[in-house]
Protein backbone atom coordinates (compact mmCIF):
# COMPACT_ATOMS: atom_id res chain seq x y z
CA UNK A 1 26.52 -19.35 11.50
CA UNK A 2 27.76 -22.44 10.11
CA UNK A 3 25.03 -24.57 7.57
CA UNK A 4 25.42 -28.39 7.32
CA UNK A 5 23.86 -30.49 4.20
CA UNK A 6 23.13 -33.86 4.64
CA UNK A 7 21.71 -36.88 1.88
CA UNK A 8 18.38 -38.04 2.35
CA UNK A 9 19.69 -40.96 4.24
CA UNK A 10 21.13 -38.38 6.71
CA UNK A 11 24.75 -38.95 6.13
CA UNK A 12 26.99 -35.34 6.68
CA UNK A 13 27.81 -34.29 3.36
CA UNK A 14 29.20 -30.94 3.19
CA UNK A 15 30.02 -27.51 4.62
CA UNK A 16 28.09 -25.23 2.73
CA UNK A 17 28.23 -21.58 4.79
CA UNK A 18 30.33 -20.64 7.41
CA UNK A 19 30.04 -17.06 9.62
CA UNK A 20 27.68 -15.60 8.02
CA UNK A 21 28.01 -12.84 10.32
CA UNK A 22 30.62 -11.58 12.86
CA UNK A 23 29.83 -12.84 16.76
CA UNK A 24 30.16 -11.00 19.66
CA UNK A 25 30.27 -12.03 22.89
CA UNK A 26 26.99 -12.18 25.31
CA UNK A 27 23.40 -13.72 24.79
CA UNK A 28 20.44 -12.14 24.66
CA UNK A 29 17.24 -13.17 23.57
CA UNK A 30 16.70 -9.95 21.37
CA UNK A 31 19.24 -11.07 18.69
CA UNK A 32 17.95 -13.67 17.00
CA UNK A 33 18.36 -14.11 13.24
CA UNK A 34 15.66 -14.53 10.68
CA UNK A 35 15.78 -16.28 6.79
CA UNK A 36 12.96 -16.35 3.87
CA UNK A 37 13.86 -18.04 0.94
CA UNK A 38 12.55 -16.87 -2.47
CA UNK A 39 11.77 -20.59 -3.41
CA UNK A 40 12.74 -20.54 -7.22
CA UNK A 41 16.16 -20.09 -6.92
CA UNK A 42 19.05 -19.92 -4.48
CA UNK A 43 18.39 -16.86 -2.99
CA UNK A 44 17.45 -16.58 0.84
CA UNK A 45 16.90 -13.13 2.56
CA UNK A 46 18.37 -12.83 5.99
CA UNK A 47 17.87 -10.39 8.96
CA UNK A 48 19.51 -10.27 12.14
CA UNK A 49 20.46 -8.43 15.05
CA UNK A 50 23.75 -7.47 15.20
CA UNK A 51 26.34 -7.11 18.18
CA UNK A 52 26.03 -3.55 18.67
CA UNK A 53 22.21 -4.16 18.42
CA UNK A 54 21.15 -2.77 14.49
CA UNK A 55 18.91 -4.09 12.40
CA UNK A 56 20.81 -6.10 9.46
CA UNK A 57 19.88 -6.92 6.45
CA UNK A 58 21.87 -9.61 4.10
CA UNK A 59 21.13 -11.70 1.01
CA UNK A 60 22.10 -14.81 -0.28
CA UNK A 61 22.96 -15.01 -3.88
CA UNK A 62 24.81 -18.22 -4.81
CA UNK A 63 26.75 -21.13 -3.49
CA UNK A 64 29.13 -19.46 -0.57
CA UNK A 65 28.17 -16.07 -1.88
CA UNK A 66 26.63 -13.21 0.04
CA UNK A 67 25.73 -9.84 -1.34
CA UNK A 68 27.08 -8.19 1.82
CA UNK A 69 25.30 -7.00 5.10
CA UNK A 70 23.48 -3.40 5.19
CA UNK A 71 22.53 -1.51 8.46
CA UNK A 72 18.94 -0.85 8.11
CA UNK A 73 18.24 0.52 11.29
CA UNK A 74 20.83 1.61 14.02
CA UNK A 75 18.84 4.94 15.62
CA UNK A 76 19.35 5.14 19.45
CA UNK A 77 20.75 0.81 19.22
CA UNK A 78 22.89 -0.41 21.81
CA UNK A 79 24.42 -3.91 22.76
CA UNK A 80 22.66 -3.48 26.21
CA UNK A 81 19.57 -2.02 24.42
CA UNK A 82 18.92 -3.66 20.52
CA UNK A 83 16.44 -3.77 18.82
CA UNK A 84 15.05 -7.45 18.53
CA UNK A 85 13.24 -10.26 17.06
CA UNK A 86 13.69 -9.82 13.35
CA UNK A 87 10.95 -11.52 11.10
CA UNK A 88 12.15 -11.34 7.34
CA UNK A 89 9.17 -11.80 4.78
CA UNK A 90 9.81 -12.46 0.79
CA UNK A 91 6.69 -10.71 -0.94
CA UNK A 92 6.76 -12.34 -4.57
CA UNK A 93 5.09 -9.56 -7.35
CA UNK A 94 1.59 -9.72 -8.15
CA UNK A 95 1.54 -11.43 -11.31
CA UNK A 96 -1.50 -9.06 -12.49
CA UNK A 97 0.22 -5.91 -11.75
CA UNK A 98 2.83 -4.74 -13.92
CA UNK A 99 3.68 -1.80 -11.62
CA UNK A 100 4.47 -4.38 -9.12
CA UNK A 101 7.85 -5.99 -7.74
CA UNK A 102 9.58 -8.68 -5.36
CA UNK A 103 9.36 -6.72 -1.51
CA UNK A 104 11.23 -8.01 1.32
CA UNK A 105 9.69 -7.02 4.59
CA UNK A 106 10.70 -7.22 8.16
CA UNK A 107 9.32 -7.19 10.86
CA UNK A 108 11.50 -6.15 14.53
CA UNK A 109 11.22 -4.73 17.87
CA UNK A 110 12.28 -1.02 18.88
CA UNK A 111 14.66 -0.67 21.77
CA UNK A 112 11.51 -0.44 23.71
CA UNK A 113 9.68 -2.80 22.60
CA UNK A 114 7.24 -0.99 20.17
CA UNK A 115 6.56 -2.85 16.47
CA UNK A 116 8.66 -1.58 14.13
CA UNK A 117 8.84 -3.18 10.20
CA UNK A 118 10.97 -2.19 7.50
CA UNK A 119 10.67 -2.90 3.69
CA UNK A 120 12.39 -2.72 0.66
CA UNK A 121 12.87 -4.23 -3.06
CA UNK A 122 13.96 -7.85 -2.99
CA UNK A 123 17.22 -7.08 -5.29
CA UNK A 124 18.29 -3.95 -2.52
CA UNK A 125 21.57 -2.79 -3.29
CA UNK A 126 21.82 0.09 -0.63
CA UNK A 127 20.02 0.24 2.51
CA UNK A 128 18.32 4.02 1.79
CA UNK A 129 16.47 2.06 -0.76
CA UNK A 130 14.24 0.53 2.66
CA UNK A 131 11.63 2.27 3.80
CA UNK A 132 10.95 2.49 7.90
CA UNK A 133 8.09 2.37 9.31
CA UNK A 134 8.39 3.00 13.44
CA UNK A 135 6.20 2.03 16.38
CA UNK A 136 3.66 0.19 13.76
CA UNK A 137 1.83 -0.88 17.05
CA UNK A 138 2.02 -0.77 20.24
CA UNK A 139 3.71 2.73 20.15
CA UNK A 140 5.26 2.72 23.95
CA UNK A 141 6.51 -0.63 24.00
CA UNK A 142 5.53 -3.91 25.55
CA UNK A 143 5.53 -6.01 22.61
CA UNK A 144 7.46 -8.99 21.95
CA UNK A 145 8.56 -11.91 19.77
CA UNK A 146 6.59 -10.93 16.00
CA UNK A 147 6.37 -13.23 14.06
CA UNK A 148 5.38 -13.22 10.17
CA UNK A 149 5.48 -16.17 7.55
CA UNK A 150 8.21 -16.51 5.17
CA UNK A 151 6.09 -15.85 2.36
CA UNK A 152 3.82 -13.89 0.91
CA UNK A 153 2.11 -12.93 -2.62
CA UNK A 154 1.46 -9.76 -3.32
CA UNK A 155 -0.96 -7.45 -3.11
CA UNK A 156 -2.42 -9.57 -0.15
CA UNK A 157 -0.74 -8.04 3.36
CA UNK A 158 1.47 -9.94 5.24
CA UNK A 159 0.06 -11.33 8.29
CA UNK A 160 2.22 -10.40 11.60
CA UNK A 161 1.29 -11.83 15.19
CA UNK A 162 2.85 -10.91 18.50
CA UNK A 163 2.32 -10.78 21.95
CA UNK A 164 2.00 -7.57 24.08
CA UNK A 165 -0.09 -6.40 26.92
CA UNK A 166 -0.48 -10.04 28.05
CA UNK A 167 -2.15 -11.34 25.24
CA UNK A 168 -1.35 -12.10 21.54
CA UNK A 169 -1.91 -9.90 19.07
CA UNK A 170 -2.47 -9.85 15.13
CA UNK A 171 -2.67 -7.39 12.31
CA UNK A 172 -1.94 -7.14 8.47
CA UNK A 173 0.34 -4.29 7.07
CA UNK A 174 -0.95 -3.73 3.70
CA UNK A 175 0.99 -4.09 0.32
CA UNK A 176 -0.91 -3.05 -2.36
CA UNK A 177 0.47 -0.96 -4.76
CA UNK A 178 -3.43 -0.09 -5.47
CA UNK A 179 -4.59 3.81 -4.14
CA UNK A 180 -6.97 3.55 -1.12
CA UNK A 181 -10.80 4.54 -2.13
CA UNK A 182 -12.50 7.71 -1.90
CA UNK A 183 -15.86 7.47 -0.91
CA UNK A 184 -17.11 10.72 -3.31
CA UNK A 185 -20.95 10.93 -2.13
CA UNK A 186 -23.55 9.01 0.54
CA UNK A 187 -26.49 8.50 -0.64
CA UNK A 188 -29.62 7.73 2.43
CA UNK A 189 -32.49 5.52 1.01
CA UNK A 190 -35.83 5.35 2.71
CA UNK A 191 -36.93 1.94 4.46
CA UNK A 192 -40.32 1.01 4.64
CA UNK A 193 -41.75 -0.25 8.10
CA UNK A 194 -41.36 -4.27 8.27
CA UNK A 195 -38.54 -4.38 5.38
CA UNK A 196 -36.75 -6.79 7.50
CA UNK A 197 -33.91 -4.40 8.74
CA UNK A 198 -33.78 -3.21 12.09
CA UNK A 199 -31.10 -1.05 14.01
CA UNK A 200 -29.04 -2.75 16.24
């Protein structure tokens, strides 16, 4: 990947990154790459799909400097049969929860086409630090092309659209750090005839 900077006035200026990963030979619509900057500094989060068809997971931390690329997810990947469509999300800490942290989050296709997503701390040094979730939805395949912003603030989910069983599709994967609630006791009241409610 090579990244050009131009002036305002759209004049070339520099050369900023060049092969940000290694090529390999073929094209396929599966191996895409994906990029979320953090906004408040110069980092950018990057996933792609490598050539022998693994997740990958890089980040950008400088002028020309890359941490280095990690191999989140490789299980059963081939060239012929990858997994795809990476979606990289930056999930900036809730400001209100101390116990909270930068996440990055991405979102990718199976090798057969189930929803996977995969998520980590922003600052990831090793790739067991990730956490995988598999076949999020539609658990025997058919999906394709997920999509999630670039963004999100946490504890609010991230939003995640894609298309499978010929329509599109949309869901939230949660990201609070909060426990869910336990519902400890019903209690049934008694409604008077003509209180206004009626069973539907």
């Amino acid at each position: 990947i090579r990244i050009l900077r131009y002036t305002k006035t759209g004049a070339y200026d520099a050369t900023i990154e060049m092969q940000i990963g290694p090529g390999n030979g073929g094209n396929n619509p599966y191996f895409s790459i994906s990029a979320a900057p953090e906004g408040a500094s110069s980092v950018v989060h990057l996933a792609r799909i490598d050539g022998n068809g693994a997740l990958v997971y890089n980040r950008r931390t400088g002028v020309n400097n890359w941490y280095g690329e990690m191999t989140l997810d490789n299980s059963g990947a081939a060239f012929a049969t990858p997994y795809g469509n990476p979606s990289v999300v930056f999930a900036k800490a809730a400001p209100a929860d101390p116990g909270s942290y930068n996440k990055v989050y991405i979102i990718y296709l199976s090798t057969y086409g189930s929803v996977n997503y995969a998520v980590g701390p922003a600052t990831a040094t090793l790739a067991a630090e990730f956490t995988i979730t598999r076949d999020w939805q539609n658990k025997t395949g058919g999906a394709s092309a997920p999509q999630a912003p670039a963004f999100v603030q946490l504890p609010y989910p991230v939003p995640v659209a894609w298309t499978g069983g010929g329509s599109v599709n949309f869901d939230m994967i949660p990201t609070s750090n909060n426990a869910a609630p336990a519902v400890t006791s019903v209690s049934p009241g008694t409604v008077g005839i003509g209180a206004g409610i009626e069973d539907s």
